[in-house]
C-alpha atoms as a PDB file:
ATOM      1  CA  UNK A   1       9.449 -26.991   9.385  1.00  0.00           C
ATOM      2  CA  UNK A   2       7.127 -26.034   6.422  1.00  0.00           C
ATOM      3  CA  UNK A   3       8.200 -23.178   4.100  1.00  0.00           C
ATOM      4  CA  UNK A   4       6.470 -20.271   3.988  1.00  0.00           C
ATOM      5  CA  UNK A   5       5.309 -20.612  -0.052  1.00  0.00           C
ATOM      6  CA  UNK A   6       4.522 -18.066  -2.558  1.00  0.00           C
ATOM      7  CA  UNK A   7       1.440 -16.551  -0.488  1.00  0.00           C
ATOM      8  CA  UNK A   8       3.734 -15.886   2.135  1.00  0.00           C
ATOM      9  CA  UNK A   9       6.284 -13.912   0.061  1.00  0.00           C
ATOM     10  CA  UNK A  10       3.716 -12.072  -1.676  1.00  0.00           C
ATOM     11  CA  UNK A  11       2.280 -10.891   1.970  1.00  0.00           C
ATOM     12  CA  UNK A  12       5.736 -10.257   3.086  1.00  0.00           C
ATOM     13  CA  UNK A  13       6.151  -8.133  -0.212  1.00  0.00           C
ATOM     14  CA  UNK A  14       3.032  -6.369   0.788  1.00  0.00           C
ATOM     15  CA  UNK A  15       3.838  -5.254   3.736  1.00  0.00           C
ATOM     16  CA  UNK A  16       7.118  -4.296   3.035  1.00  0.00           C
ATOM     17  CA  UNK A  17       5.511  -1.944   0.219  1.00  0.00           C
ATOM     18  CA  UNK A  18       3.196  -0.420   2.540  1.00  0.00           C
ATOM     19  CA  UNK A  19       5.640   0.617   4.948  1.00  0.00           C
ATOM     20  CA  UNK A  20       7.887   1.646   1.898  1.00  0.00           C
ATOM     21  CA  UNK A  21       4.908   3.741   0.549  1.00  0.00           C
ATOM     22  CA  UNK A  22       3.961   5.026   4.517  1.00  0.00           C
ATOM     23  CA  UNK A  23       7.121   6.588   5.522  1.00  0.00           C
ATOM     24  CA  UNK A  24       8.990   9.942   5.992  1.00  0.00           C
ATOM     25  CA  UNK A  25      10.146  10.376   1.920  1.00  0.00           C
ATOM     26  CA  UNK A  26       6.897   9.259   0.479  1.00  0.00           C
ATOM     27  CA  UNK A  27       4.515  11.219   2.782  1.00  0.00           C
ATOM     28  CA  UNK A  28       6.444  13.906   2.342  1.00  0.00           C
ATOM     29  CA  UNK A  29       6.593  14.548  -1.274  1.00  0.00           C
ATOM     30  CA  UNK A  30       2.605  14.412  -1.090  1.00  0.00           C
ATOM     31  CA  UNK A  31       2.233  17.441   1.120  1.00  0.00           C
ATOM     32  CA  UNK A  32       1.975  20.194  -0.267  1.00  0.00           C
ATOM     33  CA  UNK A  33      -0.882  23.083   0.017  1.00  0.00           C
ATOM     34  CA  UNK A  34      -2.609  21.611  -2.563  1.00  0.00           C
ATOM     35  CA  UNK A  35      -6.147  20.251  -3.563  1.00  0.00           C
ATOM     36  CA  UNK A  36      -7.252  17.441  -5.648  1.00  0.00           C
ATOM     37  CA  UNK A  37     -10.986  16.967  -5.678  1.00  0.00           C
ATOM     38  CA  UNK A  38     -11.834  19.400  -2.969  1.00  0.00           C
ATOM     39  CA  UNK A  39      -9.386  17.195  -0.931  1.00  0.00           C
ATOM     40  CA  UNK A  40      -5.563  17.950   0.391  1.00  0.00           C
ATOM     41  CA  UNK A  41      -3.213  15.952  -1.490  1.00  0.00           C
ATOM     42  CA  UNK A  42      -1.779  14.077   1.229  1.00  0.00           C
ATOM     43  CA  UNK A  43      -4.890  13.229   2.179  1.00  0.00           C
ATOM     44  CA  UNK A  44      -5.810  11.797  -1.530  1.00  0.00           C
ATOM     45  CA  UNK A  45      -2.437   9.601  -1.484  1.00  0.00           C
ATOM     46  CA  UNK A  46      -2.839   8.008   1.555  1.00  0.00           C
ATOM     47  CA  UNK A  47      -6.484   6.877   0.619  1.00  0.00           C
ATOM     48  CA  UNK A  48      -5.714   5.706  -2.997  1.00  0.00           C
ATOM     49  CA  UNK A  49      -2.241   3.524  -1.371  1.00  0.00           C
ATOM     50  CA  UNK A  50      -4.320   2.178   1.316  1.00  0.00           C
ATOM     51  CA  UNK A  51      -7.117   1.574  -1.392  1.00  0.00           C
ATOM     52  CA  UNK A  52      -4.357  -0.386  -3.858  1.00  0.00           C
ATOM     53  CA  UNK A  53      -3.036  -2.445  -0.840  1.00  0.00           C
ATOM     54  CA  UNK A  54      -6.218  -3.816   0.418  1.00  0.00           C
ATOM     55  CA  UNK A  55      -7.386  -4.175  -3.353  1.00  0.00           C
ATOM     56  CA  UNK A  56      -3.486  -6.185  -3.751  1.00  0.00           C
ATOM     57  CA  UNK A  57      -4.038  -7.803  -0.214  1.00  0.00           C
ATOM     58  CA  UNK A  58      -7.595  -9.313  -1.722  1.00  0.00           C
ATOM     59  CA  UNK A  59      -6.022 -10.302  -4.988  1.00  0.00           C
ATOM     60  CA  UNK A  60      -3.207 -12.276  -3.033  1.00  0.00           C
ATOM     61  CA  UNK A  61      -5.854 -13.950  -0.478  1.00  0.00           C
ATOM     62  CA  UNK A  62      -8.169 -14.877  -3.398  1.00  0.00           C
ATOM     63  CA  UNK A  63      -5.708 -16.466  -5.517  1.00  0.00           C
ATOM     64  CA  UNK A  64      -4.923 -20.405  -5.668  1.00  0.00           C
ATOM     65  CA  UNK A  65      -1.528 -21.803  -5.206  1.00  0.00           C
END
């Protein structure tokens, strides 16, 4: 059986941050009636944290073990 290796941990980690950063506590400390940029600030949080994860998900693809 082969290991799963460091790619695999740092996906694992990944995902485990997104639904960390995509549940009840999070979401709910971002809304509030509220603007930043012309947009609700919910709406601005869960653009930027889906932003970071794919930008961390392309860093972890990209990288060479």
């Amino acid at each position: 059986m082969k290991r799963p290796g460091r790619r695999g941990t740092q996906l694992a980690c990944l995902f485990l941050l997104g639904c960390l950063l995509f549940n009840f506590p999070m979401l709910a400390l971002f809304n509030v009636p509220a603007k930043i940029l012309g947009l609700p600030v919910l709406y601005a949080y869960v653009f930027t944290v889906w932003l970071l994860l794919i930008v961390l998900l392309a860093v972890v693809m990209e990288r060479k073990d």
